[in-house]
C-alpha atoms as a PDB file:
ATOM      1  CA  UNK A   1       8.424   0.041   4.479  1.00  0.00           C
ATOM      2  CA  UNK A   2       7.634   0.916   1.001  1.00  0.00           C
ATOM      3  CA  UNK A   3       4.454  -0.404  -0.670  1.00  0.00           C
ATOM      4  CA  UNK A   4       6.884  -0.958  -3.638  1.00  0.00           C
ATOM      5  CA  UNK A   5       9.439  -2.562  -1.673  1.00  0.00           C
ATOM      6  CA  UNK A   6       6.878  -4.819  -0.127  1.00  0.00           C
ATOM      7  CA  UNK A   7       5.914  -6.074  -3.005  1.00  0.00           C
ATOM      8  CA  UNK A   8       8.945  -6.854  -4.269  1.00  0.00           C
ATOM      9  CA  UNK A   9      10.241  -9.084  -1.833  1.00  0.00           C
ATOM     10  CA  UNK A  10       7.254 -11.446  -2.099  1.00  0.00           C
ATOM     11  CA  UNK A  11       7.599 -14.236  -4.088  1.00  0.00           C
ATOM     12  CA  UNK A  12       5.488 -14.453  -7.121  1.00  0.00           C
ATOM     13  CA  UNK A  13       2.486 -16.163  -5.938  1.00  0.00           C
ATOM     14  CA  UNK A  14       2.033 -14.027  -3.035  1.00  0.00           C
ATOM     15  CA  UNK A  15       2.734 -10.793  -4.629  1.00  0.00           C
ATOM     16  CA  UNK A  16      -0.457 -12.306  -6.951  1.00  0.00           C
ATOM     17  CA  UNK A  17      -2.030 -12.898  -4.190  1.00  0.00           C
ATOM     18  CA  UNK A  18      -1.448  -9.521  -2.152  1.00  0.00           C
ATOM     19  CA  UNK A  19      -2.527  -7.536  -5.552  1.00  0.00           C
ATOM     20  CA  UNK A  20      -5.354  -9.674  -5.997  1.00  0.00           C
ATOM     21  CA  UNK A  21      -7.076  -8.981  -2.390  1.00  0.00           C
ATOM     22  CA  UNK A  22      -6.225  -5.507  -2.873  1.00  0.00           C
ATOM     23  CA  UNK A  23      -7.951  -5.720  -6.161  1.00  0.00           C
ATOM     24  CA  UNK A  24      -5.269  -3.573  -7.577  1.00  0.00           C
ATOM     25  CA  UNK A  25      -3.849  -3.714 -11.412  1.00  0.00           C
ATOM     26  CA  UNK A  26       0.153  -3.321 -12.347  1.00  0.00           C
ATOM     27  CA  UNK A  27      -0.801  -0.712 -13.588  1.00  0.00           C
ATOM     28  CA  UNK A  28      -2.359   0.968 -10.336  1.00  0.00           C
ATOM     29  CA  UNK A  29       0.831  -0.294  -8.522  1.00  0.00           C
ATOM     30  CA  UNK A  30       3.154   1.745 -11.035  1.00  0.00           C
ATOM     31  CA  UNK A  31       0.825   4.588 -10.773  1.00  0.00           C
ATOM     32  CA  UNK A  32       0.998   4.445  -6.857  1.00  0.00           C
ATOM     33  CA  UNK A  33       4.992   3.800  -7.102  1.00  0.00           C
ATOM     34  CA  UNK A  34       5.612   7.099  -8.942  1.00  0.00           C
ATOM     35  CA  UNK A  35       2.886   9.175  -7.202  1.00  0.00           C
ATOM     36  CA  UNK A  36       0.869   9.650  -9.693  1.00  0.00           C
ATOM     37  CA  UNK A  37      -2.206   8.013  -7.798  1.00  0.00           C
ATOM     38  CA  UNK A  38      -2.375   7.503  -4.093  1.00  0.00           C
ATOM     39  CA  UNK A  39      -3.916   4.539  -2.017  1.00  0.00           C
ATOM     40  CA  UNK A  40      -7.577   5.412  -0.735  1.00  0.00           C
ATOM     41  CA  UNK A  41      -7.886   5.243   3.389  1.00  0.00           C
ATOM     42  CA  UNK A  42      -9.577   2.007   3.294  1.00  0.00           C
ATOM     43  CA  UNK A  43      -6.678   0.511   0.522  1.00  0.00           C
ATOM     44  CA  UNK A  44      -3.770   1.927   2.960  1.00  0.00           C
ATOM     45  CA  UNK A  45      -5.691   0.407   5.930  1.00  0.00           C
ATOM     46  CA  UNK A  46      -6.424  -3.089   3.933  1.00  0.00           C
ATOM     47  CA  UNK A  47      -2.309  -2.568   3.081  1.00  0.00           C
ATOM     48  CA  UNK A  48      -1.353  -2.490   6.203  1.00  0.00           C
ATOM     49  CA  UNK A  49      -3.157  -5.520   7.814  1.00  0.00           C
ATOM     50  CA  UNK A  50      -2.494  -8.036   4.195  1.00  0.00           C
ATOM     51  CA  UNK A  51       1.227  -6.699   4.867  1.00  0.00           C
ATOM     52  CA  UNK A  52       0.929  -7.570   8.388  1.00  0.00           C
ATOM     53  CA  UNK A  53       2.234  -4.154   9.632  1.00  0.00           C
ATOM     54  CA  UNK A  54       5.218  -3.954   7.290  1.00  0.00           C
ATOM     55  CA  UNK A  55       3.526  -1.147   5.096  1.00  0.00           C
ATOM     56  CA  UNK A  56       2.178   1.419   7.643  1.00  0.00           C
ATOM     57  CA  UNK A  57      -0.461   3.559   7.316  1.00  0.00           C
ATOM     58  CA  UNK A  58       2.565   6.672   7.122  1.00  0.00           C
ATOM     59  CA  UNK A  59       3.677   4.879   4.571  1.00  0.00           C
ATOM     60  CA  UNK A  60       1.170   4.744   2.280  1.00  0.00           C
ATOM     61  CA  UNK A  61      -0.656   7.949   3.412  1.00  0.00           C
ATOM     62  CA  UNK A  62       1.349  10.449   5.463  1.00  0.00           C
ATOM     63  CA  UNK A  63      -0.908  13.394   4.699  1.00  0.00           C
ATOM     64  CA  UNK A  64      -4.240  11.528   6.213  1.00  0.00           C
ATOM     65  CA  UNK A  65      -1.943  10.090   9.299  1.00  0.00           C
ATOM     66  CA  UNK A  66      -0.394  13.642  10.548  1.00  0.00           C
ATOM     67  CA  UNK A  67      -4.227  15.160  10.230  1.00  0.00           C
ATOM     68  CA  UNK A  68      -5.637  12.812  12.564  1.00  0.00           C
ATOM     69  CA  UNK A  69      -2.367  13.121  14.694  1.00  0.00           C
ATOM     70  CA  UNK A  70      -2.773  16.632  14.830  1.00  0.00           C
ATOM     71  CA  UNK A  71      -6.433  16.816  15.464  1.00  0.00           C
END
């Protein structure tokens, strides 16, 4: 899934709550949603286990995932 459609479907307190542990600005979303930044290793991991597996490390960071795949 989508970080953007992750966060989208949470309800307003936990989306605060998910950007808030992630310690990650509207801003920094809308950056990440239009690729204009991308998530760090450690955010995509951190993503992955506050979304409990519904954002995937692929999803967030394709180009780090098929290097270690490939290695």
């Amino acid at each position: 899934m989508r970080l953007k459609d992750y966060v989208r479907q949470l309800d307003p307190e936990a989306r605060e709550r998910f950007v808030t542990a992630l310690k990650l600005s509207p801003a920094y979303l809308y950056q990440l949603d239009k690729g204009i930044r991308r998530l760090s290793f450690q955010k995509a991991k951190l993503v992955r286990e506050l979304s409990g597996g519904a954002v995937t490390l692929r999803d967030t960071r394709p180009d780090i995932v098929e290097e270690v795949e490939a290695a």
